[in-house]
N, C-alpha and C. Protein backbone atom coordinates (compact mmCIF):
# COMPACT_ATOMS: atom_id res chain seq x y z
N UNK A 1 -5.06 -46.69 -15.77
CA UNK A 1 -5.88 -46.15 -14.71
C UNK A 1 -5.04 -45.24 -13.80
N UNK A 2 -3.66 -45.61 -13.50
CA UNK A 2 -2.74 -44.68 -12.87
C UNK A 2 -2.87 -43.52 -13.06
N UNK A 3 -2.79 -43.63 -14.74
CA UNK A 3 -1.85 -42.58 -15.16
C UNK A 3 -3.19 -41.08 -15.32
N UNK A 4 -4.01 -41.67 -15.29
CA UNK A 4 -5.48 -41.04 -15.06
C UNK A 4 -5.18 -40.07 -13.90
N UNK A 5 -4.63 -40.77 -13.08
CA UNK A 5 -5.47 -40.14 -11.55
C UNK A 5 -3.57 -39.64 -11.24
N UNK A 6 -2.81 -40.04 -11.85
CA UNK A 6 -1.46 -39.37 -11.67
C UNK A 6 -1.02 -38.05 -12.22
N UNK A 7 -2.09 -37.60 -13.30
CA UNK A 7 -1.79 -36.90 -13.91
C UNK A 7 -2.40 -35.19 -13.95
N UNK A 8 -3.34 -35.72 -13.31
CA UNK A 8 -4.77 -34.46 -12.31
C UNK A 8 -3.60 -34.13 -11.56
N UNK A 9 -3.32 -34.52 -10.36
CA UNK A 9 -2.61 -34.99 -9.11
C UNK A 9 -1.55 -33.98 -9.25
N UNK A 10 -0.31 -34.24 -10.62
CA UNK A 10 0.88 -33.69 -10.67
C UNK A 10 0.21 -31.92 -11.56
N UNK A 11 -0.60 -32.29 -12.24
CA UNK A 11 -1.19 -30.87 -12.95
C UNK A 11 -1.42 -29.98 -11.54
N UNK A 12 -2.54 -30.47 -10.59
CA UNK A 12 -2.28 -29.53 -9.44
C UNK A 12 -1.55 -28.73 -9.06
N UNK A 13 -0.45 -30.17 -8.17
CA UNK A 13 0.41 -29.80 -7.79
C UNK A 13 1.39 -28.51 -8.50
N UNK A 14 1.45 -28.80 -9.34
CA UNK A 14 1.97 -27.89 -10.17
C UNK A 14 1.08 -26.39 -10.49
N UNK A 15 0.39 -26.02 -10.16
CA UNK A 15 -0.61 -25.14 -10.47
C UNK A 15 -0.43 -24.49 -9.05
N UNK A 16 -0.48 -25.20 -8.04
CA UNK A 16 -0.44 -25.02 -6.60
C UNK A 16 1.08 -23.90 -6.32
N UNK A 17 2.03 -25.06 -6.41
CA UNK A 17 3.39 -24.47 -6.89
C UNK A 17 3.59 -22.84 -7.02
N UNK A 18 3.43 -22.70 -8.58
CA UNK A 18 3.14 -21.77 -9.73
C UNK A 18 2.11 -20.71 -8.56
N UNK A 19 1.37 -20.82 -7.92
CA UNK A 19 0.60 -19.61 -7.40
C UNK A 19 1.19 -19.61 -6.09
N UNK A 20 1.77 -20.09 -5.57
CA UNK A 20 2.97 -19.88 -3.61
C UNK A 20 4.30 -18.53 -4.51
N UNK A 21 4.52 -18.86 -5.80
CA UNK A 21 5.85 -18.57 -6.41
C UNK A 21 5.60 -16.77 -6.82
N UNK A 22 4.16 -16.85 -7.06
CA UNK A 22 3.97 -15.73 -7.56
C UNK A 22 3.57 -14.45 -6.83
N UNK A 23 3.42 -14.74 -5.10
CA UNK A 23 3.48 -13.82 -3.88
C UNK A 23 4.75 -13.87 -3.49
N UNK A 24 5.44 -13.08 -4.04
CA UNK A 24 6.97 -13.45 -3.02
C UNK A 24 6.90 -11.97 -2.99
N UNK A 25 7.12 -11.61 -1.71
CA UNK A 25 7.26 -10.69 -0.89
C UNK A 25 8.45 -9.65 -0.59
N UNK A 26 8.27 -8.24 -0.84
CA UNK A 26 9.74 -7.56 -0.23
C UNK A 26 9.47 -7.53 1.19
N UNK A 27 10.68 -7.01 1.74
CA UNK A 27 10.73 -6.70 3.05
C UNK A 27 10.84 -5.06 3.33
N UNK A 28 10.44 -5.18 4.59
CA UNK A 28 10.69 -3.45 4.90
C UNK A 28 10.56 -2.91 5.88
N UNK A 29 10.74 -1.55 6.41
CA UNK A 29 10.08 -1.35 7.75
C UNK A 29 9.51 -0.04 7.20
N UNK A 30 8.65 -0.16 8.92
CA UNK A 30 7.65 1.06 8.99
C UNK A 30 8.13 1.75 9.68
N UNK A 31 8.59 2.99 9.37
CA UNK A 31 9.57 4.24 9.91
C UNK A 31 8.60 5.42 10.39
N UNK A 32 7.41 5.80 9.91
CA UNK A 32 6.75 6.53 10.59
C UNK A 32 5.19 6.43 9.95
N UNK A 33 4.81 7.88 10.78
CA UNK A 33 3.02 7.81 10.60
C UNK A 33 3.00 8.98 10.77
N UNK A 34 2.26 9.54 9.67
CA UNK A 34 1.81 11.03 9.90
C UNK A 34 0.14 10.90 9.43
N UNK A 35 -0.35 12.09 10.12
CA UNK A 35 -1.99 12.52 9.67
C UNK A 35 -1.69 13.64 8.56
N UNK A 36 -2.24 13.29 7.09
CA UNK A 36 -2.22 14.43 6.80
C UNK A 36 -3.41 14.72 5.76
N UNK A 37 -3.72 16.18 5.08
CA UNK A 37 -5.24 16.07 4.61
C UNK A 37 -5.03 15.58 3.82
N UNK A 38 -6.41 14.74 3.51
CA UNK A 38 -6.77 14.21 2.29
C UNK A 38 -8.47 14.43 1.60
N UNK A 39 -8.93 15.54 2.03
CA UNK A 39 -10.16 16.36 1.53
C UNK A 39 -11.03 16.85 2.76
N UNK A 40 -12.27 16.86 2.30
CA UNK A 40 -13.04 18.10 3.36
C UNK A 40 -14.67 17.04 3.28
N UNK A 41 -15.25 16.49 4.72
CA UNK A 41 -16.78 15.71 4.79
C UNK A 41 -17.42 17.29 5.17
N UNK A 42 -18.63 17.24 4.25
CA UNK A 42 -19.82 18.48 4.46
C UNK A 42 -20.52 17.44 4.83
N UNK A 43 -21.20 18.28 5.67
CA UNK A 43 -22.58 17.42 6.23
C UNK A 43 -23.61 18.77 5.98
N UNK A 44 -24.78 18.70 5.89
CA UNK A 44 -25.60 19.80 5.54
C UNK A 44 -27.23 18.99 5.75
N UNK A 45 -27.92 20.05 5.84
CA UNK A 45 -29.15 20.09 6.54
C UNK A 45 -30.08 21.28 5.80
N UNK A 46 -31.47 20.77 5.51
CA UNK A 46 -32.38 21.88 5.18
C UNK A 46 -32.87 22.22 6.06
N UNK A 47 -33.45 23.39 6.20
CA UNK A 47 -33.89 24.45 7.40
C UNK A 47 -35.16 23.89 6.50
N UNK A 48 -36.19 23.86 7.59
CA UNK A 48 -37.79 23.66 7.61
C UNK A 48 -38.24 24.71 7.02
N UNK A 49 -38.08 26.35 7.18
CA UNK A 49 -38.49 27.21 6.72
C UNK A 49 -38.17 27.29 4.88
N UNK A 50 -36.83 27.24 4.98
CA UNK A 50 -36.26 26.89 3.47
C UNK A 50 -36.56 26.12 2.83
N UNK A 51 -37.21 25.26 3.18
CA UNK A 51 -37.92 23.79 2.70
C UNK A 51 -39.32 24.67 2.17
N UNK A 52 -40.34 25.27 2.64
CA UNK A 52 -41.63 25.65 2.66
C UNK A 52 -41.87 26.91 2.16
N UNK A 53 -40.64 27.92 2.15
CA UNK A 53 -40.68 28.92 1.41
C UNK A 53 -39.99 28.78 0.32
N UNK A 54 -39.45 27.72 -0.11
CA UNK A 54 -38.84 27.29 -1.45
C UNK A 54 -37.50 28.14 -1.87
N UNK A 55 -36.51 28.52 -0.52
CA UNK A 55 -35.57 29.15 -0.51
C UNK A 55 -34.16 28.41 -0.88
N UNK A 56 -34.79 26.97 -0.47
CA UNK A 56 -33.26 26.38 -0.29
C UNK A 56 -32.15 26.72 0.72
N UNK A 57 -32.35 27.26 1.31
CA UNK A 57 -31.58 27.84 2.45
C UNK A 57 -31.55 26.49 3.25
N UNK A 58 -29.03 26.25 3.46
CA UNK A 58 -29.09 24.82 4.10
C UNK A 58 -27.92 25.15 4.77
N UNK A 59 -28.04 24.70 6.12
CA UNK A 59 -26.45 25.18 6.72
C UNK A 59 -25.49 24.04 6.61
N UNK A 60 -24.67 24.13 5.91
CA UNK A 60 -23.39 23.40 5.42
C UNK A 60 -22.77 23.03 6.71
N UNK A 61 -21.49 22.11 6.79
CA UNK A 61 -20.70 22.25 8.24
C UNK A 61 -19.70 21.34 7.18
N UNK A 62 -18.66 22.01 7.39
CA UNK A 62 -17.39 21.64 6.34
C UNK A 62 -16.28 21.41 7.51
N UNK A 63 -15.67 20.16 7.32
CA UNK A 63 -14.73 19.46 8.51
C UNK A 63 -13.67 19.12 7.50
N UNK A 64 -12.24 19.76 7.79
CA UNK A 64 -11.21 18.99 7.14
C UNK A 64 -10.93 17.56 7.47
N UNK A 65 -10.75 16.45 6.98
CA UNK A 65 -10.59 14.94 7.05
C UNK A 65 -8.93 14.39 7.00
N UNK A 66 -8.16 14.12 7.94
CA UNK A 66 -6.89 14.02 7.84
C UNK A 66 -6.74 12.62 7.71
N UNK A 67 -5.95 11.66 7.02
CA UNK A 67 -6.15 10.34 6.54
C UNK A 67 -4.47 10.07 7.24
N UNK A 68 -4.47 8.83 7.29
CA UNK A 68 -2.95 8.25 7.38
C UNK A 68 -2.42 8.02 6.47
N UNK A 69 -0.47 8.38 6.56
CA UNK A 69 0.13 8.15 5.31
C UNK A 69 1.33 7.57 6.67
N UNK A 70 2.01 6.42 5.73
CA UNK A 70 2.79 5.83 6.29
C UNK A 70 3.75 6.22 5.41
N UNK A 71 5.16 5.96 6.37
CA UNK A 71 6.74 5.86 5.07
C UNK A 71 7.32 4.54 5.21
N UNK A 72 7.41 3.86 4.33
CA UNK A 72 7.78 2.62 4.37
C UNK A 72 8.91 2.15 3.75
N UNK A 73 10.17 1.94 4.56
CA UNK A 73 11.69 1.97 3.52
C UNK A 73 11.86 0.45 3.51
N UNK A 74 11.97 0.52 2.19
CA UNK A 74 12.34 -0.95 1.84
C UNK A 74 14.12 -1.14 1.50
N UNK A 75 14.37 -2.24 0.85
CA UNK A 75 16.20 -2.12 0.94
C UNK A 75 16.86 -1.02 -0.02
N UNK A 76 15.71 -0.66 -1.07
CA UNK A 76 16.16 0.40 -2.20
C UNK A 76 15.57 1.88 -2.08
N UNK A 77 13.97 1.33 -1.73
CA UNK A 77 13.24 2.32 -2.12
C UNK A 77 12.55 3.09 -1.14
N UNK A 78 11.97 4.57 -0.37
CA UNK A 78 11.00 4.93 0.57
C UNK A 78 9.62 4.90 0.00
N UNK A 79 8.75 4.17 0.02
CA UNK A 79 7.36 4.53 -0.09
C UNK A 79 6.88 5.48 0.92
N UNK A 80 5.53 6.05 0.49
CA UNK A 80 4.90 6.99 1.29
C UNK A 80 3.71 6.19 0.92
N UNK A 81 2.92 5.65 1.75
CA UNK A 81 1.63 5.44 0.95
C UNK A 81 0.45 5.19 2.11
N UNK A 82 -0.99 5.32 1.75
CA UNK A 82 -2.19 5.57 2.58
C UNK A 82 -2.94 4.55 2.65
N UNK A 83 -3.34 4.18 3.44
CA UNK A 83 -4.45 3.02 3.68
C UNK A 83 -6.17 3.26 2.35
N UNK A 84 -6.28 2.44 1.67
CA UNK A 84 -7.41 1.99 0.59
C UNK A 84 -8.48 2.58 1.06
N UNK A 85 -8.78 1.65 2.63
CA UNK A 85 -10.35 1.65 3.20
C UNK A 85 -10.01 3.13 4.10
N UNK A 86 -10.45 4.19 3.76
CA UNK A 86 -10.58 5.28 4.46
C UNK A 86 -11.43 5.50 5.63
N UNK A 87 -12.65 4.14 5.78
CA UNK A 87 -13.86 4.59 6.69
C UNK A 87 -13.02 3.73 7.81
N UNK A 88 -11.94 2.18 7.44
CA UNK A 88 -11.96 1.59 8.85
C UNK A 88 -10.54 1.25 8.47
N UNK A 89 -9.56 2.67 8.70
CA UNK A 89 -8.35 1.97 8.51
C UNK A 89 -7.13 1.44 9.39
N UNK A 90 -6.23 0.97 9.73
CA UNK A 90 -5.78 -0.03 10.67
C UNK A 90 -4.71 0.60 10.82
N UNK A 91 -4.53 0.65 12.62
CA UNK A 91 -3.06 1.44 13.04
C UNK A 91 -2.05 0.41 12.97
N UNK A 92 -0.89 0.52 11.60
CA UNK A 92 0.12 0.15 12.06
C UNK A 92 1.33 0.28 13.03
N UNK A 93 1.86 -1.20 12.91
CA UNK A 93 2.90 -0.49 14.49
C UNK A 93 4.20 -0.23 13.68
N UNK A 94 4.02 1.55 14.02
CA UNK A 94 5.85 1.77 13.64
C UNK A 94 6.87 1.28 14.18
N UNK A 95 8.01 1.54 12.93
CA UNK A 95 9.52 0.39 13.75
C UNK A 95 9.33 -0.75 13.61
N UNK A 96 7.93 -1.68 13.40
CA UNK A 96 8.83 -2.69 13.04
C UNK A 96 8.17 -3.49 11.93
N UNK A 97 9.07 -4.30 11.61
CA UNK A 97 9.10 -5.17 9.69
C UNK A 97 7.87 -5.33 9.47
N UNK A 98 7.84 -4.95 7.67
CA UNK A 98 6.69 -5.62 7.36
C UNK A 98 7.22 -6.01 5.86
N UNK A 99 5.84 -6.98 5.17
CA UNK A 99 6.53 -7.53 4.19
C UNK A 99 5.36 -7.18 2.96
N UNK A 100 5.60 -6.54 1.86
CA UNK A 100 4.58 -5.96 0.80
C UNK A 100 5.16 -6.73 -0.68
N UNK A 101 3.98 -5.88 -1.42
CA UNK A 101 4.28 -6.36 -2.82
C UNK A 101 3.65 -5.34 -3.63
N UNK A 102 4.08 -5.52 -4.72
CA UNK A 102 3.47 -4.42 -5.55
C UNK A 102 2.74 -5.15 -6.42
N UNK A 103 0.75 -4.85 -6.99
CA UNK A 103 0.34 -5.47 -7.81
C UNK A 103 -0.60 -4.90 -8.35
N UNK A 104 -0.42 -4.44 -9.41
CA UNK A 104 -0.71 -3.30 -10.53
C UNK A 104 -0.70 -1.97 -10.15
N UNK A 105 -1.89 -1.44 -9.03
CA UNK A 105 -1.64 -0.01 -9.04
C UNK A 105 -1.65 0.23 -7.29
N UNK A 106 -1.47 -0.92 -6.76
CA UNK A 106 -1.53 -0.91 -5.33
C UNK A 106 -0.86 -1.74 -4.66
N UNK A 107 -0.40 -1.18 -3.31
CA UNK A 107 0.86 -1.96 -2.79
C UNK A 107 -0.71 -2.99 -1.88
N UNK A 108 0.20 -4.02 -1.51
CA UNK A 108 -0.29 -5.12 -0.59
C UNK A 108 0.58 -5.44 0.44
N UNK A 109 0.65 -4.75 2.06
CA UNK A 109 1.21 -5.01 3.10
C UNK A 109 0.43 -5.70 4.23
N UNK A 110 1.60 -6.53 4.52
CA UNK A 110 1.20 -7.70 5.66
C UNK A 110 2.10 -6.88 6.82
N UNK A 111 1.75 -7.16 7.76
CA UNK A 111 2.95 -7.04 9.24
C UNK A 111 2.40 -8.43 9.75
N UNK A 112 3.42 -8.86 9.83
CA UNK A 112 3.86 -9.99 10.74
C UNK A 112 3.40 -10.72 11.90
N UNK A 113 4.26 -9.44 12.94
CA UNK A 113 3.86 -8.89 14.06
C UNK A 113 2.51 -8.65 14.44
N UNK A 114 2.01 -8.33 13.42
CA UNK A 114 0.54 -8.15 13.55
C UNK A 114 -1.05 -9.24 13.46
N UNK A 115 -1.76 -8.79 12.67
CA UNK A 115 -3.01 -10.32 12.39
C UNK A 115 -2.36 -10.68 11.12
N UNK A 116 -1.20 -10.22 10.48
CA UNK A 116 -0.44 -11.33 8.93
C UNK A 116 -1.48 -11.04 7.95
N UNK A 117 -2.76 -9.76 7.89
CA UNK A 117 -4.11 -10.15 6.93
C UNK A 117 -2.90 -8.94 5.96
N UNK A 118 -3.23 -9.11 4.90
CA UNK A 118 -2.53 -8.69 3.39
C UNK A 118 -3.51 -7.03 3.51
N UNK A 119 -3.43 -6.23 3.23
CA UNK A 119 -3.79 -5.03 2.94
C UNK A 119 -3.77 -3.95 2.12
N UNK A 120 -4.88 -3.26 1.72
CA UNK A 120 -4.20 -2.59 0.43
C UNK A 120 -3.72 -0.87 0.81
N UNK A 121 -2.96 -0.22 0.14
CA UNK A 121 -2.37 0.94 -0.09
C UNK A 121 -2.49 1.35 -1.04
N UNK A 122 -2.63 2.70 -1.15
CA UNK A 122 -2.35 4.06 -2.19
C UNK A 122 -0.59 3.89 -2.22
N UNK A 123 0.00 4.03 -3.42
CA UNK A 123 1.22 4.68 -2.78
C UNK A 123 1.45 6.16 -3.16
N UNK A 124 1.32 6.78 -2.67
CA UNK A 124 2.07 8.72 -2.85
C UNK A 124 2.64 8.69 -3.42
N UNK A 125 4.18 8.40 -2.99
CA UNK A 125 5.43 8.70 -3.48
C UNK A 125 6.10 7.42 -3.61
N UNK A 126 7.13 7.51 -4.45
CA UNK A 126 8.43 6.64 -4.32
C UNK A 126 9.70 7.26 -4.32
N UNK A 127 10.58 7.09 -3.49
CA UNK A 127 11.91 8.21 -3.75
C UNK A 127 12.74 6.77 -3.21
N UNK A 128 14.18 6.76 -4.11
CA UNK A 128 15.37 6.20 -4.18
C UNK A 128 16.11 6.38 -2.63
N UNK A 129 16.29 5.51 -1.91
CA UNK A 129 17.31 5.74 -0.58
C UNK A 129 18.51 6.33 -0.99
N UNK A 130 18.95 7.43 -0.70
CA UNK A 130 20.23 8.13 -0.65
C UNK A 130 21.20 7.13 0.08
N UNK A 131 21.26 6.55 1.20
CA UNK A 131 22.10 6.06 2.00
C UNK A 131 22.69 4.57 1.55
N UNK A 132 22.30 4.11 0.50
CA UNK A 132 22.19 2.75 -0.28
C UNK A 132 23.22 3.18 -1.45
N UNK A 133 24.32 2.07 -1.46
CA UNK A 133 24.81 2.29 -2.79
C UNK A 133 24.08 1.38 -4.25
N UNK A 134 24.05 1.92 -4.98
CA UNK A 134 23.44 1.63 -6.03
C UNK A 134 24.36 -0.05 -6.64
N UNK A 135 23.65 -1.30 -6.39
CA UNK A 135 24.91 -2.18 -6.68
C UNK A 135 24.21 -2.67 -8.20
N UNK A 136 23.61 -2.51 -8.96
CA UNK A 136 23.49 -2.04 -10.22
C UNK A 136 23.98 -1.54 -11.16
N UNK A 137 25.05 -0.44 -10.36
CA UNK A 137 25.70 0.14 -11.32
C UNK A 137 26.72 -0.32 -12.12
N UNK A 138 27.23 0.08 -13.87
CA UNK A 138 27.81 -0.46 -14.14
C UNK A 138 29.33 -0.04 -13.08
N UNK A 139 30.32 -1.21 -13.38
CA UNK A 139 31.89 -0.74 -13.19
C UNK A 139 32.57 0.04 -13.65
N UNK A 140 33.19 1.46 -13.67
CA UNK A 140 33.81 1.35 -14.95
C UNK A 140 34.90 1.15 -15.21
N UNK A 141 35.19 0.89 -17.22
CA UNK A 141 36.56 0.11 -17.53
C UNK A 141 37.73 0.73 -17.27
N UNK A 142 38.62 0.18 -16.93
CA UNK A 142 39.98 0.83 -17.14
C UNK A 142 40.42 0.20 -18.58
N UNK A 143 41.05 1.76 -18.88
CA UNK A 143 41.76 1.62 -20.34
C UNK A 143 43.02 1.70 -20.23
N UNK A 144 43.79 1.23 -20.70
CA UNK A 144 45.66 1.33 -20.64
C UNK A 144 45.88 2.39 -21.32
N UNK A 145 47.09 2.81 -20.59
CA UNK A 145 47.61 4.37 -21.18
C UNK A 145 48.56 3.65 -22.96
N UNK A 146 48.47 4.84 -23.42
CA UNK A 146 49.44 4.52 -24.72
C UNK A 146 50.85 5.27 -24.74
């Protein structure tokens, strides 16, 4: 009868485990915020007359749409990347830490500092930190002279 109810119990647990293990988080900061375009909202309207004389005649109104792109340097890498929800997206606070992940085609950033809710990103770019030495690299051998 134990081993019944011991064995659900440790399967859990273990399942539980196994999914804490599989969010592990980089670190990083948020270094800046720029507006920049990311397409054009038309709004447009039929004219009453154009409607009734079967002209089609519609005055357009074309607004460039500037979206947020953040840069986000992690210990290796700079991301550039844009907030998902374009209609309600959330001012992060530059300068300071946040902690992401990468999971399939979109980053997932938390700030801390902030409400801690997980969030999704576009990422733009990725570019290598110049200022980081590469500790990856191989050594290389020394050979003895002959």
């Amino acid at each position: 009868m134990r081993v019944r109810i011991l064995l659900p119990v440790l399967l859990l647990g273990c399942v539980a485990h196994a999914k804490e293990r599989q969010q592990s988080y980089q670190k990083g900061v948020l270094i800046q915020m720029e507006s920049s375009p990311c397409g054009y909202a038309e709004k447009g309207g039929k004219t009453v007359g154009g409607t009734i004389l079967g002209t089609d005649a519609e005055h357009k109104k074309t607004q460039e749409v500037l979206c947020q792109e953040y840069v986000l340097q992690s210990d290796r890498i700079v991301y550039r990347i844009r907030p998902k929800d374009d209609k309600h997206p959330v001012l992060l606070p530059v300068g300071e830490s946040a902690e992401f992940r990468v999971h399939k085609d979109k980053l997932l950033l938390r700030v801390p500092e902030g409400d801690d809710k997980e969030r999704e990103y576009f990422v733009i770019s990725m570019t290598p930190r110049g200022d980081v030495e590469d500790r990856k690299a191989p050594t290389p051998i020394a050979t003895k002279p002959k």
